[in-house]
C-alpha atoms as a PDB file:
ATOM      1  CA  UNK A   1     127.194-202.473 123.764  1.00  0.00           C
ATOM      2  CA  UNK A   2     129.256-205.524 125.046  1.00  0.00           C
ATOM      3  CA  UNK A   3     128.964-207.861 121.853  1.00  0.00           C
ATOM      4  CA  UNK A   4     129.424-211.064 124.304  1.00  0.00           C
ATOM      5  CA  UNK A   5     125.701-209.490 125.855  1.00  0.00           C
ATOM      6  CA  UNK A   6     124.409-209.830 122.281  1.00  0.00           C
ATOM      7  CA  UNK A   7     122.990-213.723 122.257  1.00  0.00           C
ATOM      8  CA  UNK A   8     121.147-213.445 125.645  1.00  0.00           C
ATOM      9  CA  UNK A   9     119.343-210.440 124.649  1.00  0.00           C
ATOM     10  CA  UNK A  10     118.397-212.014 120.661  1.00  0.00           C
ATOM     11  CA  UNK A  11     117.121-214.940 123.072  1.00  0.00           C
ATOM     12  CA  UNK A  12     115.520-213.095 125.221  1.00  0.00           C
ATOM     13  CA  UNK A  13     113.768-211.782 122.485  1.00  0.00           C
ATOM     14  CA  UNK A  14     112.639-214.748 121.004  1.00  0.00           C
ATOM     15  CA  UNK A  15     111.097-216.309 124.205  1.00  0.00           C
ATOM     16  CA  UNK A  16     108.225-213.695 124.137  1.00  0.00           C
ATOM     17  CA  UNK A  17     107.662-213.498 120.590  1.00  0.00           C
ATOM     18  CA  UNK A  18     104.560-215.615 120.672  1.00  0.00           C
ATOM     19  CA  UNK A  19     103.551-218.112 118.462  1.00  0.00           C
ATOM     20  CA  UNK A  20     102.435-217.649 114.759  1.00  0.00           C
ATOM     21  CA  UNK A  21      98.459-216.617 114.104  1.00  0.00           C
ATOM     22  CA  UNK A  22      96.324-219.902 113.137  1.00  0.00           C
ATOM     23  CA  UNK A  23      95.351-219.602 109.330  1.00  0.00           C
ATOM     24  CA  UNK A  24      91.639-219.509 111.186  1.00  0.00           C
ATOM     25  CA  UNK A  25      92.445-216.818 113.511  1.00  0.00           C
ATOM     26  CA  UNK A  26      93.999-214.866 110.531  1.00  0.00           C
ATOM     27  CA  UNK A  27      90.814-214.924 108.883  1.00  0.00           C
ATOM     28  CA  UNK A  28      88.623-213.720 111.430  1.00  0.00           C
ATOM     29  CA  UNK A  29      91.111-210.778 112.989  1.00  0.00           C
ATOM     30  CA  UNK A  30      92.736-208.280 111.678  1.00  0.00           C
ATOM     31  CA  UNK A  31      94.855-205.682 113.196  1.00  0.00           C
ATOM     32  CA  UNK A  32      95.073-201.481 112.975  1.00  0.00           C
ATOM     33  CA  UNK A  33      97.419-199.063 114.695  1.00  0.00           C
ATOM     34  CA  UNK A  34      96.089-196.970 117.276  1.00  0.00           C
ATOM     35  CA  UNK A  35      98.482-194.581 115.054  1.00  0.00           C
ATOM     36  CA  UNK A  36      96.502-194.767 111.875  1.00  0.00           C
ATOM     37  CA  UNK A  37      93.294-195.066 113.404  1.00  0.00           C
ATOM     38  CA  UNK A  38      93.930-191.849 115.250  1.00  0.00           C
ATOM     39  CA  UNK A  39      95.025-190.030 111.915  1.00  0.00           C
ATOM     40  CA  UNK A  40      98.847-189.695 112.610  1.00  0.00           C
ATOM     41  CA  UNK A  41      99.906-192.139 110.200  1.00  0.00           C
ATOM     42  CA  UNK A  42      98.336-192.932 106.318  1.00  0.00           C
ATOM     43  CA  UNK A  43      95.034-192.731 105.541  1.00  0.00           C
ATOM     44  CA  UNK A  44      92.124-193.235 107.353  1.00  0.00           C
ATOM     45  CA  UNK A  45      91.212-196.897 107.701  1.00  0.00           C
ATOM     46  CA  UNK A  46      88.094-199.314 106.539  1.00  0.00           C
ATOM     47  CA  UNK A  47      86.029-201.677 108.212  1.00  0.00           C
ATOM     48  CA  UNK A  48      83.815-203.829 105.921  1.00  0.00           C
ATOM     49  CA  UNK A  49      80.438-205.016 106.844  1.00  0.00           C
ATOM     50  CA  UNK A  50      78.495-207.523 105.189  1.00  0.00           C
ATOM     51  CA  UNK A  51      75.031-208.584 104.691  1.00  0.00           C
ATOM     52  CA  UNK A  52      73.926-210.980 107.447  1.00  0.00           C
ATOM     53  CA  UNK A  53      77.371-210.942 109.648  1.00  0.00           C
ATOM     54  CA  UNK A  54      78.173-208.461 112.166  1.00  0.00           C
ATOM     55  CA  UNK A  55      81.781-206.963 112.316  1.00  0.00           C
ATOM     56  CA  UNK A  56      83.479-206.159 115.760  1.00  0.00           C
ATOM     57  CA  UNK A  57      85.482-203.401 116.357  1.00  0.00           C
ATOM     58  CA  UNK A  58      87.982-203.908 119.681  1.00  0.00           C
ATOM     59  CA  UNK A  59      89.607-201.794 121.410  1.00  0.00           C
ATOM     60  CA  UNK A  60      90.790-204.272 123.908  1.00  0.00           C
ATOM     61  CA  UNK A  61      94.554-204.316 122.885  1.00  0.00           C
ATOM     62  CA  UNK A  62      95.144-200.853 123.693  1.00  0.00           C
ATOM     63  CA  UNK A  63      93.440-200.981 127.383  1.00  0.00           C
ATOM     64  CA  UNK A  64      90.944-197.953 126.483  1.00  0.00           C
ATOM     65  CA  UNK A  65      86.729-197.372 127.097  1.00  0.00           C
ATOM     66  CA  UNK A  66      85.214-196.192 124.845  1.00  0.00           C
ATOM     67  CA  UNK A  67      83.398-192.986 126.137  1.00  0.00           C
ATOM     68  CA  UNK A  68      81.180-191.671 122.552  1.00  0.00           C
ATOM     69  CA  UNK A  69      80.386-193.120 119.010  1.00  0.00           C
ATOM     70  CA  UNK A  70      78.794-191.476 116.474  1.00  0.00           C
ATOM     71  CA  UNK A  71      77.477-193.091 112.782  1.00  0.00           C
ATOM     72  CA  UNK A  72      77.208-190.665 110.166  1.00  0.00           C
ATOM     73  CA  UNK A  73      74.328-193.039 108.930  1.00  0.00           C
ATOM     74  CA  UNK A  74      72.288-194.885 111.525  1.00  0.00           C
ATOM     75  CA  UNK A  75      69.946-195.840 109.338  1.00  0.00           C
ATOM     76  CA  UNK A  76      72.260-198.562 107.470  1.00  0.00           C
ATOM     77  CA  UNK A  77      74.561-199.502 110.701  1.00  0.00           C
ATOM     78  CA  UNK A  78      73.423-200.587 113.883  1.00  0.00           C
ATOM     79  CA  UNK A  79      75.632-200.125 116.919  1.00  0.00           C
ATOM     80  CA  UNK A  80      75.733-202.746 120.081  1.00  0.00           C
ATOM     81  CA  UNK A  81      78.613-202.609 123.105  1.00  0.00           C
ATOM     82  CA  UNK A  82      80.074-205.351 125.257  1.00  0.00           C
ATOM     83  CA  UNK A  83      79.097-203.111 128.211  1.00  0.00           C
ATOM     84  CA  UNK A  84      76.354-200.192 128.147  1.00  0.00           C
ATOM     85  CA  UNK A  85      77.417-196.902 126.994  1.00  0.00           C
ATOM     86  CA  UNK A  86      75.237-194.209 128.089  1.00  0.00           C
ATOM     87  CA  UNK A  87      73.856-191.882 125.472  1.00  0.00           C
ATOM     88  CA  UNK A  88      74.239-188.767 127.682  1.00  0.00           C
ATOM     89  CA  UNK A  89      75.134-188.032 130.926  1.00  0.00           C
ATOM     90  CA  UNK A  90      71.638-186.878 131.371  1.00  0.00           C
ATOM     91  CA  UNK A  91      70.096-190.268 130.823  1.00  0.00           C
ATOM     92  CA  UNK A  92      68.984-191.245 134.561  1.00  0.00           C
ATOM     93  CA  UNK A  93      67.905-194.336 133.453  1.00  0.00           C
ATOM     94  CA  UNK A  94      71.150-195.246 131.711  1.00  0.00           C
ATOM     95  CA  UNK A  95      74.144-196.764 133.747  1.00  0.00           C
ATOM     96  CA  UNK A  96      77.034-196.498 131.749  1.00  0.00           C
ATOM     97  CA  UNK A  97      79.757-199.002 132.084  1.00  0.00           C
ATOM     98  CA  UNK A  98      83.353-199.424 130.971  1.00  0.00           C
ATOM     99  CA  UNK A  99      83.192-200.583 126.615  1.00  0.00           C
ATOM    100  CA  UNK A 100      85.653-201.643 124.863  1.00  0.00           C
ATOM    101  CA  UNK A 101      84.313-203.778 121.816  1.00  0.00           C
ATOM    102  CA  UNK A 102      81.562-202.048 119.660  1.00  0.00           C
ATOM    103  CA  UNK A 103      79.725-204.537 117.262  1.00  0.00           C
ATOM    104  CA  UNK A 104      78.126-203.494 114.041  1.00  0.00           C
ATOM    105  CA  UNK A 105      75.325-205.039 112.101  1.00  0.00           C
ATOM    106  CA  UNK A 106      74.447-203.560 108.816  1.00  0.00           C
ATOM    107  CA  UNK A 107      70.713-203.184 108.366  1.00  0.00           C
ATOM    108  CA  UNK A 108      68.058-202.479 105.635  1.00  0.00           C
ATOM    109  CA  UNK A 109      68.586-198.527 105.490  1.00  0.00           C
ATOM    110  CA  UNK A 110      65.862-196.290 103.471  1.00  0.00           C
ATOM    111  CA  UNK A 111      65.685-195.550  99.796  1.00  0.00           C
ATOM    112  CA  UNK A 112      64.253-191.780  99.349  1.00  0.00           C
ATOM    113  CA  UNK A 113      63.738-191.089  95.713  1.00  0.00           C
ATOM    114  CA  UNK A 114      66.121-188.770  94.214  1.00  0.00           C
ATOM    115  CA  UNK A 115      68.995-188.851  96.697  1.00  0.00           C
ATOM    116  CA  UNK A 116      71.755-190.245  95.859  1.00  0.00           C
ATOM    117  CA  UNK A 117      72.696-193.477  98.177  1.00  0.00           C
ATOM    118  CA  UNK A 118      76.796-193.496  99.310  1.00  0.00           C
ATOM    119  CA  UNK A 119      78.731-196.482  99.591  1.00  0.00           C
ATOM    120  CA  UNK A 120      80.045-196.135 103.283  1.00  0.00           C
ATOM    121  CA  UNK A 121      79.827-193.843 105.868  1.00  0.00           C
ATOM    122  CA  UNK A 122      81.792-192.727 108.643  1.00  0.00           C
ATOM    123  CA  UNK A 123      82.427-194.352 112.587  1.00  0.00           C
ATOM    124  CA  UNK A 124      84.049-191.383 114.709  1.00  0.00           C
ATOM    125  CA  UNK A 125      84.777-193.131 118.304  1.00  0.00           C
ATOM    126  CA  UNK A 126      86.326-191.631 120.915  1.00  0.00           C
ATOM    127  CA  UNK A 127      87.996-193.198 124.200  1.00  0.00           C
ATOM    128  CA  UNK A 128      89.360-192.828 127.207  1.00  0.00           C
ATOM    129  CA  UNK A 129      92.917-194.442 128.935  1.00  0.00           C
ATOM    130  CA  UNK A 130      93.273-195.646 132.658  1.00  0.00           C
ATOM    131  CA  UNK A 131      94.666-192.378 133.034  1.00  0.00           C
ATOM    132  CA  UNK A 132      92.243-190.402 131.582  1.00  0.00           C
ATOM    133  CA  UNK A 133      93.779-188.995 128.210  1.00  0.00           C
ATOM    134  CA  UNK A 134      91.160-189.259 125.600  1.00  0.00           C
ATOM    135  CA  UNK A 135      92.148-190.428 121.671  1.00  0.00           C
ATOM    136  CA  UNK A 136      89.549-189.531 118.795  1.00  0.00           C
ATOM    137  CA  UNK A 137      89.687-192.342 115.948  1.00  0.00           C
ATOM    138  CA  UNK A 138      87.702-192.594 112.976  1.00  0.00           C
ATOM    139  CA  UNK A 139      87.327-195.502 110.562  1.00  0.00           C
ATOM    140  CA  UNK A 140      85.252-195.394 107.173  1.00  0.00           C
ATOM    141  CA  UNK A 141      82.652-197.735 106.831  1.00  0.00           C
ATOM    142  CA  UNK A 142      81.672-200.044 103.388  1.00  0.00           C
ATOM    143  CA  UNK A 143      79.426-202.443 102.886  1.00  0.00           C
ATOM    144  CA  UNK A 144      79.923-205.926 101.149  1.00  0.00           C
ATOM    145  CA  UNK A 145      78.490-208.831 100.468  1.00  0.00           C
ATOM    146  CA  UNK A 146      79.249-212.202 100.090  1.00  0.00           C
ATOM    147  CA  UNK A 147      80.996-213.958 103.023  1.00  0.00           C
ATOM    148  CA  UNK A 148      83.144-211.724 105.012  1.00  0.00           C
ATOM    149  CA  UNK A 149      87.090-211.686 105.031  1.00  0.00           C
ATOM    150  CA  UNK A 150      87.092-211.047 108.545  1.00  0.00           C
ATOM    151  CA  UNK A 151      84.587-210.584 111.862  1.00  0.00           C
ATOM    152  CA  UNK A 152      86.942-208.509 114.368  1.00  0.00           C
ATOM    153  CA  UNK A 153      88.744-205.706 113.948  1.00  0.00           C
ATOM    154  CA  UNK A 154      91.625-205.077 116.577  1.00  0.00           C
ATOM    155  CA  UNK A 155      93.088-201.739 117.236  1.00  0.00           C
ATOM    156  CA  UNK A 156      97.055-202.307 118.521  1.00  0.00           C
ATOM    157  CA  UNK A 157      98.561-200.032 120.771  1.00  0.00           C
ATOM    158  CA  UNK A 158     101.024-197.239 118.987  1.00  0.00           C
ATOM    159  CA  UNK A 159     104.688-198.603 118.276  1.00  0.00           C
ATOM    160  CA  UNK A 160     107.193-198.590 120.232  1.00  0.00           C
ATOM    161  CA  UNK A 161     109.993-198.398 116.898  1.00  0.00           C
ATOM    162  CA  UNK A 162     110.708-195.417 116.629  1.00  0.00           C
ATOM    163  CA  UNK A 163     110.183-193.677 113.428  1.00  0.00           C
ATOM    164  CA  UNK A 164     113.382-193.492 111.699  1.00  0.00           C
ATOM    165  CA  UNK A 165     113.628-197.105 111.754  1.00  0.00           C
ATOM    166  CA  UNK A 166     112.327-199.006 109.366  1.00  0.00           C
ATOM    167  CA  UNK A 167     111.899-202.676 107.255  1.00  0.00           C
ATOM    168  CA  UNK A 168     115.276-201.900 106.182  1.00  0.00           C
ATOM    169  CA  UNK A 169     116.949-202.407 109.607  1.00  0.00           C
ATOM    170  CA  UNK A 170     115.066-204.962 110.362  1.00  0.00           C
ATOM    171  CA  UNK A 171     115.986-206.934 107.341  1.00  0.00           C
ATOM    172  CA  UNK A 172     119.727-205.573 108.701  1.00  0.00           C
ATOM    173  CA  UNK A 173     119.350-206.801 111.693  1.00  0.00           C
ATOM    174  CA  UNK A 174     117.790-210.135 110.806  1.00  0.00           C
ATOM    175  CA  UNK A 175     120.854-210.760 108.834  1.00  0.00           C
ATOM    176  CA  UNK A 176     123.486-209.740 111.909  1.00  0.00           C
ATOM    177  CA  UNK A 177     121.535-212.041 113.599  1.00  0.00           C
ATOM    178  CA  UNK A 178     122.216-215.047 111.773  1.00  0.00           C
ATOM    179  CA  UNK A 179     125.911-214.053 110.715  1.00  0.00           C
ATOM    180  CA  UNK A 180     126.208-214.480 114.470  1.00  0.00           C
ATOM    181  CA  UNK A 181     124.443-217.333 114.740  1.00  0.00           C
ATOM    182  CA  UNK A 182     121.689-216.530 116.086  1.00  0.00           C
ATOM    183  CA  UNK A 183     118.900-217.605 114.247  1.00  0.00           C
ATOM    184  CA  UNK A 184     119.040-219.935 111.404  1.00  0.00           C
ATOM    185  CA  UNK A 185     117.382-220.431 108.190  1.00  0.00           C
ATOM    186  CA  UNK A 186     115.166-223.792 108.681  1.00  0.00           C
ATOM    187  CA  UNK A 187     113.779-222.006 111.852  1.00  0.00           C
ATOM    188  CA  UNK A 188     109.957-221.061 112.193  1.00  0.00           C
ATOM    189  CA  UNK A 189     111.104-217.831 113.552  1.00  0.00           C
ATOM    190  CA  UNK A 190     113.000-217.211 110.449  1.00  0.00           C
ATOM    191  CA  UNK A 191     109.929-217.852 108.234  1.00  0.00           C
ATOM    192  CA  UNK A 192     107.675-215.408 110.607  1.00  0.00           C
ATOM    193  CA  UNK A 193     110.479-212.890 110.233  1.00  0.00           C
ATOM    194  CA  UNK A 194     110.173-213.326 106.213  1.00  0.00           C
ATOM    195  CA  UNK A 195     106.332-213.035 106.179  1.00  0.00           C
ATOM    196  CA  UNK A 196     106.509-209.982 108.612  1.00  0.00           C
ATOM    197  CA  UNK A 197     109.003-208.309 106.044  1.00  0.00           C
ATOM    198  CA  UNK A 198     106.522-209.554 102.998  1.00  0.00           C
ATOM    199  CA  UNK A 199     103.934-207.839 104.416  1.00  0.00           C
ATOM    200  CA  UNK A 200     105.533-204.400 105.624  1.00  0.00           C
ATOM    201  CA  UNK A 201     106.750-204.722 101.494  1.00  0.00           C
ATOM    202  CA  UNK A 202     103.370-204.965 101.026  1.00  0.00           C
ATOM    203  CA  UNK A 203     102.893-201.539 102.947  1.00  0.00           C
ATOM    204  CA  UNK A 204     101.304-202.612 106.381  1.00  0.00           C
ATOM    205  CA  UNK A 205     102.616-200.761 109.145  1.00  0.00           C
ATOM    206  CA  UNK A 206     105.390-202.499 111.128  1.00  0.00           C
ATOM    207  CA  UNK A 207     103.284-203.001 114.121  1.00  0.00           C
ATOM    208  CA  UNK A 208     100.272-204.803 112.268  1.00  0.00           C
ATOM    209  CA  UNK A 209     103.097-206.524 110.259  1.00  0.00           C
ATOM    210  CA  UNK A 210     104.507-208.209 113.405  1.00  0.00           C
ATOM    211  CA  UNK A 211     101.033-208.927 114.761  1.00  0.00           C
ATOM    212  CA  UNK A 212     100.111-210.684 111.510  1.00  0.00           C
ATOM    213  CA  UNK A 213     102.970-212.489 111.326  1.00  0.00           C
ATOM    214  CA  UNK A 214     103.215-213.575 114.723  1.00  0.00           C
ATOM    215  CA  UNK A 215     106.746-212.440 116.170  1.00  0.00           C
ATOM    216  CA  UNK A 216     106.900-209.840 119.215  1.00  0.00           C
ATOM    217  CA  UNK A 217     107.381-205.887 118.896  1.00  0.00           C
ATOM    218  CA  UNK A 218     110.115-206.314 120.855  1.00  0.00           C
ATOM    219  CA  UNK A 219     112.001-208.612 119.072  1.00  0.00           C
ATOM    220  CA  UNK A 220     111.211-206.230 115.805  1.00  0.00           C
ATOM    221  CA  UNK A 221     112.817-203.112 117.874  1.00  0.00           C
ATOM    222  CA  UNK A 222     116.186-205.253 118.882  1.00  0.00           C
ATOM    223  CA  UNK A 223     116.575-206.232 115.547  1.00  0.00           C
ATOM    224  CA  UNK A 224     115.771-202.496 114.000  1.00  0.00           C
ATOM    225  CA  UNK A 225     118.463-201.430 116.187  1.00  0.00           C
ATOM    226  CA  UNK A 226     120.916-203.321 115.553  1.00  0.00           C
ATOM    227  CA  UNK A 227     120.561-202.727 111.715  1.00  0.00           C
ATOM    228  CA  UNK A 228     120.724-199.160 112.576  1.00  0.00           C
ATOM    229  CA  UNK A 229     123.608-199.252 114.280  1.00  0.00           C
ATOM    230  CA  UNK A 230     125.349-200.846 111.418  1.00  0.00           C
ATOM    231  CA  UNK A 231     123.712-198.408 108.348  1.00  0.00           C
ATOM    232  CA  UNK A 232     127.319-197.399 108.040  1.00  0.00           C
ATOM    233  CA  UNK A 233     128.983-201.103 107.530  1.00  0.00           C
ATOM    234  CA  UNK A 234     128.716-202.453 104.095  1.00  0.00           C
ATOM    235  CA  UNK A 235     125.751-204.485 103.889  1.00  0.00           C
ATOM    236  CA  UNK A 236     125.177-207.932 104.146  1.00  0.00           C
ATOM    237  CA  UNK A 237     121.940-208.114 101.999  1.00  0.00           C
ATOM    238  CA  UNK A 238     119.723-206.208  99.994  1.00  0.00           C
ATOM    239  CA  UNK A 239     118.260-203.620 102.797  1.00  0.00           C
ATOM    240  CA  UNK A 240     115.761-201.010 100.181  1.00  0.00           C
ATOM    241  CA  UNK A 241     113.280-199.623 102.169  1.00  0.00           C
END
């Protein structure tokens, strides 16, 4: 690649690598790969509820419907969708629409003597794409109480990084960057970049990272790339993985 091309494309970059999350919006969202969700990737995630707030669970980000749900334990969740979602396709009385957002209330389940009560259960959800591939995700369910850490949960579409890069090139890259003069120190994009490599230190995946930390998945993959491209130059700073 023509090294004079480098600048534009860092810059380029930067323009669409949003601005930072709000300390309230942090609070109230958090963010899961489609990846994880789905299985591929780690272990399978949890969504808290607590008593008296509802969680949401959005599926918005990766442009899906949701098509079935099924809760291990109705009697303790309660299920509600931004649109209706037809229980079968038998129901005549039951015009399903397009849902993408399913909100969950926990409510007063029953005690039956001598079984023993579990601490979760299990949300198995399975949706459907614009062009009609279908994903099965499931998320473990625990209850809490208290005020909640968070009301929405967003599911973010699979990464574009491919998998042999990692933090490492990033933190690579980040440091081409400003050997070149690219980015500097004193810049907010330079403290994003530090909290998004905090926090995939801190064993988030790289695309929840970036969303957490407010800087763009593309920006992430040009600076990945360049730090894999130069695995083979001595390094400019520490680069463990």
């Amino acid at each position: 690649m023509n090294r004079h091309c480098l600048p534009w494309l860092f810059i380029g970059a930067i323009a669409v690598s949003g601005w930072p999350i709000s300390s309230a919006q942090a609070q109230s969202v958090v963010a899961i790969s489609a990846d994880r969700a789905q299985g591929l990737v780690g272990v399978t995630p949890v969504v808290h509820l607590w008593t008296g707030y509802g969680t949401n669970l959005s599926f918005l980000p990766t442009d899906e419907h949701i098509v079935q749900v099924w809760i291990d334990d109705p009697a303790r969740v309660a299920l509600d969708f931004d649109e209706p979602l037809c229980p079968t396709v038998a129901a005549s009385d039951c015009v399903s629409g397009n849902p993408s957002v399913i909100h969950m209330r926990r409510i007063q389940g029953l005690d039956f003597r001598h079984l023993p009560s579990a601490s979760g259960t299990l949300l198995t959800v399975i949706t459907e794409t614009t062009n009609g591939d279908r994903h099965l995700y499931e998320f473990r369910i625990e209850f809490g109480d208290g005020d909640p850490d968070y009301h929405t949960v967003a599911i973010q579409p699979s990464s574009p990084i491919h998998a042999l890069l990692g933090p490492g090139d990033v933190r690579r890259g980040l440091a081409i960057a400003a050997s070149r003069d690219l980015i500097r120190p004193e810049q907010d994009l330079w403290s994003r970049l530090q909290t998004f490599l905090a926090l995939t230190q801190q064993g988030l995946e790289m695309p929840v990272a970036a969303e957490q930390a407010g800087v763009s998945l593309d920006l992430i993959t040009q600076l990945a790339d360049w730090g894999a491209r130069a695995r083979d130059d001595p390094p400019l700073t520490s680069t463990d993985r």
